[in-house]
Protein backbone atom coordinates (compact mmCIF):
# COMPACT_ATOMS: atom_id res chain seq x y z
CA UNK A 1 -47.52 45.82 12.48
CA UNK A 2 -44.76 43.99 14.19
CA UNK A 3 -40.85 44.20 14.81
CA UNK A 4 -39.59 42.01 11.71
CA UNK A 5 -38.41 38.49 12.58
CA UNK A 6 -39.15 38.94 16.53
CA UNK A 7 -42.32 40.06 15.51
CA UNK A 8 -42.80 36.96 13.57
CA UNK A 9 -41.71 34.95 16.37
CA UNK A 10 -43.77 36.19 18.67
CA UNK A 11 -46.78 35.86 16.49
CA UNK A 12 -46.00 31.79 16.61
CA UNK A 13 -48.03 29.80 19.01
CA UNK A 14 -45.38 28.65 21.17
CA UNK A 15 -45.86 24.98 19.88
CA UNK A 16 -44.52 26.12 16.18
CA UNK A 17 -41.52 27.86 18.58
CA UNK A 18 -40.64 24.28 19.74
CA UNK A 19 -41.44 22.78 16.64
CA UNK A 20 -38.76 25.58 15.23
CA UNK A 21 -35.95 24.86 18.03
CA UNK A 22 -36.12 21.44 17.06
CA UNK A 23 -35.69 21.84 13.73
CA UNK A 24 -32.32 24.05 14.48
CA UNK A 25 -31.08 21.97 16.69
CA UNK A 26 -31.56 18.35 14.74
CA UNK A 27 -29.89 20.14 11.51
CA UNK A 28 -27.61 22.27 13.43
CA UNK A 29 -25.97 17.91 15.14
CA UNK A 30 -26.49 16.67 11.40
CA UNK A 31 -24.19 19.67 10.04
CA UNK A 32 -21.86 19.55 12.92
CA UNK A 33 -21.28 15.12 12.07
CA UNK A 34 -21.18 15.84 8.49
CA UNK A 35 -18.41 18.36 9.42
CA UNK A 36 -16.89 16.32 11.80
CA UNK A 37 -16.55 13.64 8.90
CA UNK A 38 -15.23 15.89 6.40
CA UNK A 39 -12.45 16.94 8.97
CA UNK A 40 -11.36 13.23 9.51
CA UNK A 41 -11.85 12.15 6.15
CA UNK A 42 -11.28 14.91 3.92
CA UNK A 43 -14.10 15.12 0.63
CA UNK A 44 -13.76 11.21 0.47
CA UNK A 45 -15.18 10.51 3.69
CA UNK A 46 -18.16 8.60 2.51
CA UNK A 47 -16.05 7.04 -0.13
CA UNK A 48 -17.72 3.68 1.35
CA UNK A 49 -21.17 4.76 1.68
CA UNK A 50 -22.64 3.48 -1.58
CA UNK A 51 -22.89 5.19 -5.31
CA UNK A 52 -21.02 8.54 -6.06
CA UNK A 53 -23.74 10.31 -6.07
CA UNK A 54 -24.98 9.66 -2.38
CA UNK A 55 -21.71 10.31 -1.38
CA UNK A 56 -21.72 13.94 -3.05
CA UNK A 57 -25.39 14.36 -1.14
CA UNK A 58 -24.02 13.54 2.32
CA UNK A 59 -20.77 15.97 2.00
CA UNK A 60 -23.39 18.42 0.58
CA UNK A 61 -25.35 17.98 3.22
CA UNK A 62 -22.72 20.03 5.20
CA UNK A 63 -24.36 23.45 3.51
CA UNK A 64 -27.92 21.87 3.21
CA UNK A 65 -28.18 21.13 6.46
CA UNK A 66 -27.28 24.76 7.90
CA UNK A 67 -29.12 25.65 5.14
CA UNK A 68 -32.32 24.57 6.24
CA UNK A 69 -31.86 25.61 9.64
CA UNK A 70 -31.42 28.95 8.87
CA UNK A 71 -34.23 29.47 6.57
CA UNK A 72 -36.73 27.86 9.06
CA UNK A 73 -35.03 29.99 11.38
CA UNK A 74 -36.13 32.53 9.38
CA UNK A 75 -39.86 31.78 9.07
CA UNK A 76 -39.50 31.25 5.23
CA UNK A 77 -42.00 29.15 4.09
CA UNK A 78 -39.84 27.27 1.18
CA UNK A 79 -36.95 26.51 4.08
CA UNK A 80 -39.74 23.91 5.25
CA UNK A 81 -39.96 22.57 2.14
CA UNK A 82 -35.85 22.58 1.91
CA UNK A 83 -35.85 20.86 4.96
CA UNK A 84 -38.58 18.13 4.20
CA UNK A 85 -36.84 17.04 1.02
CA UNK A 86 -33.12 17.42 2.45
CA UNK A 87 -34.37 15.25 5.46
CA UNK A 88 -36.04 12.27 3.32
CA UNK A 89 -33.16 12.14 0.79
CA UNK A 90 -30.95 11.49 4.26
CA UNK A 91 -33.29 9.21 5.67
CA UNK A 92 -33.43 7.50 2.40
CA UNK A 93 -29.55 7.71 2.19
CA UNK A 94 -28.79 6.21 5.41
CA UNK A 95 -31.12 3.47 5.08
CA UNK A 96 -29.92 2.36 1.59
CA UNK A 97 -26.14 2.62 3.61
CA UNK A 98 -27.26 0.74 6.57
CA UNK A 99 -29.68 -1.90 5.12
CA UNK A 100 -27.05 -5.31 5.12
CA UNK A 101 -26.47 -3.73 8.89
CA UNK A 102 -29.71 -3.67 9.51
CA UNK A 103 -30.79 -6.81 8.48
CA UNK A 104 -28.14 -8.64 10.16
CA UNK A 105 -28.24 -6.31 13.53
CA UNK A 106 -31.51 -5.45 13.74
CA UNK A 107 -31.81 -5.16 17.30
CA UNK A 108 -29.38 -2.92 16.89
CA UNK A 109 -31.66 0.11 15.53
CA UNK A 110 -32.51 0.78 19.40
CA UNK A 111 -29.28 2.18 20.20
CA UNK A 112 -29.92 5.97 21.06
CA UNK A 113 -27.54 7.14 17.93
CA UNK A 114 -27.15 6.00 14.37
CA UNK A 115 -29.96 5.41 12.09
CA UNK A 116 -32.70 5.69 15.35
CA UNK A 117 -32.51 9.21 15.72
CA UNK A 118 -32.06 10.20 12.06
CA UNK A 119 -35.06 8.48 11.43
CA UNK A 120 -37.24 9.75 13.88
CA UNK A 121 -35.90 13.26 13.00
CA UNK A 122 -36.79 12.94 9.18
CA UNK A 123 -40.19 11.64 10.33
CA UNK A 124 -40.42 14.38 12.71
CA UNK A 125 -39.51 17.03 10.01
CA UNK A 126 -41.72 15.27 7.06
CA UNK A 127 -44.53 15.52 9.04
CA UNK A 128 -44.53 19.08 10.83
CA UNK A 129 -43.51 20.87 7.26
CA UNK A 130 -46.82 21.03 5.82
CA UNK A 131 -48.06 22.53 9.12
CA UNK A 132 -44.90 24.81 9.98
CA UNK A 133 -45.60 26.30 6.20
CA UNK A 134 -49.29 27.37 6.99
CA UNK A 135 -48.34 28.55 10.49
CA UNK A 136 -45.51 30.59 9.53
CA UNK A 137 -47.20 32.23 6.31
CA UNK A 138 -49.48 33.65 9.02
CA UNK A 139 -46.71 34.87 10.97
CA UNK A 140 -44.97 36.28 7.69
CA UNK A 141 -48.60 38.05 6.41
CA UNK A 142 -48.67 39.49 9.95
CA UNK A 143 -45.74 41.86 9.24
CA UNK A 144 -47.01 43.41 6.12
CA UNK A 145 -49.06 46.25 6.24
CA UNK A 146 -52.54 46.06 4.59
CA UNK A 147 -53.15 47.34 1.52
CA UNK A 148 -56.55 49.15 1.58
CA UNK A 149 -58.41 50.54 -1.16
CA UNK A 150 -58.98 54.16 -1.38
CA UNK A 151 -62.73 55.10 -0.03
CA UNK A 152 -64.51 56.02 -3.44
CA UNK A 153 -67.66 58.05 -2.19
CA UNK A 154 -71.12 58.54 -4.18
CA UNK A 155 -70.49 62.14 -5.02
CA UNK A 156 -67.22 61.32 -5.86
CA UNK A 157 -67.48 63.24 -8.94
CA UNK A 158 -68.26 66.26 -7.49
CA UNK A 159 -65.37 66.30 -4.98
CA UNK A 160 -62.75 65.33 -7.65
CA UNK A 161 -60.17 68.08 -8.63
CA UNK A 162 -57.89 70.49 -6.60
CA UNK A 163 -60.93 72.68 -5.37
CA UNK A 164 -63.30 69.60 -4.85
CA UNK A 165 -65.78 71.09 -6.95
CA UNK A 166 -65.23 68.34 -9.86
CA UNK A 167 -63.30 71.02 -11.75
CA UNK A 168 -59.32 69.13 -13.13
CA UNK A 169 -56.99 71.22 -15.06
């Protein structure tokens, strides 16, 4: 058996490590703008960023996000699926946002901040998840002891009872 969550770690292959630290760290800079936006703008910060509802999502995002970080963080299978779906709703988001921008700037998208590296970050995430899940329900199995069945012997009858001779009271 292993050490709990170190133990889990260090049952990764050190590509799903890297995979991880990217993960915390991309959600980890979303949480930190979101917050940053909040701070300036108080909770109607993306009061010009579309319909109500994708405004709620991106001040949400501000628990999602270090939500998601966390529970990857923590090898739990469903945090990859967390982080998938919280990562192509803010792809999606930003896109519907940016799209008149886009069109009109579209050289633009190159610059090393904005809608660039949000995208490739979703992509990033949507595509390791499946993977990450498999690889860490390995490292999550590998903690729990295994659950044997009790040896059942051929003259099993005759050794059953307090005195082994098949005898119960």
């Amino acid at each position: 058996m292993t050490d709990g969550i170190r133990g889990r770690w260090r049952a990764l292959p050190r590509r799903a490590r890297a995979v991880l630290v990217v993960y915390a760290a991309g959600f980890l800079e979303g949480t930190g703008d979101h917050a940053l936006y909040l701070a300036r703008g108080g909770l109607h910060a993306y009061a010009g960023f579309g319909p109500p509802p994708l405004q709620v999502f991106f001040v949400a995002l501000v628990v999602l996000d270090p939500l998601a970080a966390a529970l990857t963080l923590w090898l739990r299978p469903w945090g990859f699926r967390l982080a998938a779906a919280v990562m192509t709703l803010d792809v999606l988001g930003n896109w519907y946002v940016n799209w008149r921008w886009v069109k009109a700037h579209h050289e633009e998208l190159l610059r090393p901040v904005g809608l660039l590296p949000i995208t490739l970050f979703g992509l990033f995430v949507v595509a390791t998840a499946p993977v990450m899940t498999r690889v860490v329900r390995g490292a999550v199995t590998a903690d729990l002891p295994v659950a044997r069945p009790p040896l059942i012997r051929k003259d099993a009858a005759r050794q059953s009872g307090p005195d082994g001779n098949g005898a119960h009271r």
